[in-house]
Protein backbone atom coordinates (compact mmCIF):
# COMPACT_ATOMS: atom_id res chain seq x y z
CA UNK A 1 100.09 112.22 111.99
CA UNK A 2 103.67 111.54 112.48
CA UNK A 3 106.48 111.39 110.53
CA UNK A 4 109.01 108.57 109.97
CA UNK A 5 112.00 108.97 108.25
CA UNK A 6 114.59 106.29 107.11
CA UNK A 7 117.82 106.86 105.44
CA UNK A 8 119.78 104.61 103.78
CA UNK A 9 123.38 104.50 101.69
CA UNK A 10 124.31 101.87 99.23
CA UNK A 11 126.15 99.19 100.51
CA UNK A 12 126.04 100.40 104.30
CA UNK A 13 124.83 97.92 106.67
CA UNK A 14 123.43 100.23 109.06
CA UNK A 15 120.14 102.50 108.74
CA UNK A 16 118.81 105.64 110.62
CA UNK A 17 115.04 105.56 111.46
CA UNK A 18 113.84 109.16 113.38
CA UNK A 19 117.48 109.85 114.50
CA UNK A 20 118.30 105.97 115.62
CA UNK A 21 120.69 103.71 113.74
CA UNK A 22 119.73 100.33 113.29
CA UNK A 23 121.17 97.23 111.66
CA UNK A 24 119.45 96.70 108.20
CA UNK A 25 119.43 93.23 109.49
CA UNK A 26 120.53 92.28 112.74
CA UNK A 27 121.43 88.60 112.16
CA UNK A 28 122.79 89.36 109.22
CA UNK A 29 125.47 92.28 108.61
CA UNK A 30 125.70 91.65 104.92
CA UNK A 31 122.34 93.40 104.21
CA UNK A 32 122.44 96.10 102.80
CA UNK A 33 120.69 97.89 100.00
CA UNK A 34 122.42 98.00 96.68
CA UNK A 35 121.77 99.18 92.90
CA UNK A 36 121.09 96.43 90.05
CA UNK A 37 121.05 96.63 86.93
CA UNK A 38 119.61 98.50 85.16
CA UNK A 39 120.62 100.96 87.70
CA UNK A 40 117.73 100.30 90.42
CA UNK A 41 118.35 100.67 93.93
CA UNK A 42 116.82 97.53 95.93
CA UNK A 43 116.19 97.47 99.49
CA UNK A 44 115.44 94.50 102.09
CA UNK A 45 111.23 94.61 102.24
CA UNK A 46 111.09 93.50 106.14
CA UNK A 47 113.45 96.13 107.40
CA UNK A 48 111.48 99.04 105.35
CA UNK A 49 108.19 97.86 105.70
CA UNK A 50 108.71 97.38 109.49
CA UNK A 51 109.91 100.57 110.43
CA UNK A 52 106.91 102.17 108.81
CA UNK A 53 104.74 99.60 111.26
CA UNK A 54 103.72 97.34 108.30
CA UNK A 55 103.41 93.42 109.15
CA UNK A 56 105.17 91.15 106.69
CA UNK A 57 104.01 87.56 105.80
CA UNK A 58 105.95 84.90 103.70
CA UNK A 59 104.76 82.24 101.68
CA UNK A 60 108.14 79.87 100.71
CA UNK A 61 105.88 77.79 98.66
CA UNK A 62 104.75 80.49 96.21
CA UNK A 63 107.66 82.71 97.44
CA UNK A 64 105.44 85.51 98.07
CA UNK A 65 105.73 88.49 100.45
CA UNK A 66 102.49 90.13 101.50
CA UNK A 67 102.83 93.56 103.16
CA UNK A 68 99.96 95.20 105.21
CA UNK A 69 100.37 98.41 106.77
CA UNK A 70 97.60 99.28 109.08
CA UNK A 71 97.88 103.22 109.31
CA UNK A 72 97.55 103.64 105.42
CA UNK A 73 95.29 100.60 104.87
CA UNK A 74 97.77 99.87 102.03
CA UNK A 75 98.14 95.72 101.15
CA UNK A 76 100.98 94.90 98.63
CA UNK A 77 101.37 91.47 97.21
CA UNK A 78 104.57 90.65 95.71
CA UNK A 79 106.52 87.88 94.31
CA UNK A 80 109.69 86.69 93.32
CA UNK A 81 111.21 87.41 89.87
CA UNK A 82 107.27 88.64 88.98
CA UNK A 83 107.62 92.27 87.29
CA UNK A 84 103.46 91.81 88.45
CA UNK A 85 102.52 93.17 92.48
CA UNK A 86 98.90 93.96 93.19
CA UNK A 87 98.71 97.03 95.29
CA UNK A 88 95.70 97.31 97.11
CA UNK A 89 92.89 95.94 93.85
CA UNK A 90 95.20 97.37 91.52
CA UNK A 91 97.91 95.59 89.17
CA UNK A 92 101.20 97.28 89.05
CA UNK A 93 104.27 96.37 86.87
CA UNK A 94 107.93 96.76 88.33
CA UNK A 95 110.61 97.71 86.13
CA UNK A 96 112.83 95.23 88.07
CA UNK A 97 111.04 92.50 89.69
CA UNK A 98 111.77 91.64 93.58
CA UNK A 99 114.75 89.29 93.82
CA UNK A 100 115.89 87.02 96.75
CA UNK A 101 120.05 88.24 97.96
CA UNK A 102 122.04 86.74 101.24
CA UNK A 103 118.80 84.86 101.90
CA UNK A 104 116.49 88.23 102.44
CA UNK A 105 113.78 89.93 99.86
CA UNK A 106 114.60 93.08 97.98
CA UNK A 107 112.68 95.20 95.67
CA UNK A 108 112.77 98.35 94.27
CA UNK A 109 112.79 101.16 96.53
CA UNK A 110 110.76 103.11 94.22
CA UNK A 111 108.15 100.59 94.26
CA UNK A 112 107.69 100.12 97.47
CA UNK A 113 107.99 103.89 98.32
CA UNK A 114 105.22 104.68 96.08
CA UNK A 115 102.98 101.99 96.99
CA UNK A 116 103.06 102.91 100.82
CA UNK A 117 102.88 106.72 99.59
CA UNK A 118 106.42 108.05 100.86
CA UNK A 119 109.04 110.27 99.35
CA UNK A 120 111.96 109.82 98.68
CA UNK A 121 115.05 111.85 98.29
CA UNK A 122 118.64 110.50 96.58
CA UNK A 123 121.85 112.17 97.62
CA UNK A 124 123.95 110.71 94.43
CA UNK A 125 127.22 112.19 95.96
CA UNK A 126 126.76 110.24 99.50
CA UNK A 127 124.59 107.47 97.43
CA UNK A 128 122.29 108.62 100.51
CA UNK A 129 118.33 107.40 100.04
CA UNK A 130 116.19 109.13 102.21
CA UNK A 131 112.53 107.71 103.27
CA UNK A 132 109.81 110.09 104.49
CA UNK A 133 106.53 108.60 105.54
CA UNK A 134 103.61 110.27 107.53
CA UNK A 135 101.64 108.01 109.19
């Protein structure tokens, strides 16, 4: 197994995955994850699901995002402003539902987190989120 760690700070356009900093978004410096109300912290899906290897697929008509990531088997199915994502067979209910910002998908880190199985840790002082994953 291996380890992959992300870590992220509110409204920093920049990310460290294993030690390397990335841009959230590299065509677009305005990403950048950010708290909602009622207080959730959102992140850009692509960016999180790809640094833990997952492939991404989007559906404009339906404006759906379907996540696969082979080294958990784990499928997510989400859509926009739908509280309802199927993880794996089973229905799961976000308490914020995934919203579209600059162009880009966000939803819950929590969510997300959870579904592919990770940790995470929340630094309120730095507003630091930290992503552990082993693959």
């Amino acid at each position: 197994t291996k380890l992959i760690r992300i870590i992220l700070v509110i409204n920093h356009p920049k990310a460290i995955v294993n030690d390397k900093e990335y841009w959230i978004d590299s065509t677009n410096h305005t990403i950048t994850p950010v708290i909602l109300p009622p207080g959730r912290t959102f992140v850009p899906i692509r960016f999180i699901s790809e640094a833990f290897g997952a492939e991404v697929g989007w559906d404009g008509s339906t404006q759906t995002v379907r996540i696969y990531l082979p080294g958990k088997d784990v499928r997510i199915t989400l859509q926009i402003n739908n509280k309802i994502a199927k993880v794996g067979n089973n229905v799961v209910t976000l308490d914020a539902p995934p919203s579209i910002l600059n162009g880009r998908t966000f939803v819950p880190l929590r969510f997300i987190a959870e579904a592919f199985g990770a940790q995470i840790l929340w630094d309120g002082t730095k507003q630091q989120i930290t992503i552990e994953l082993e693959i």
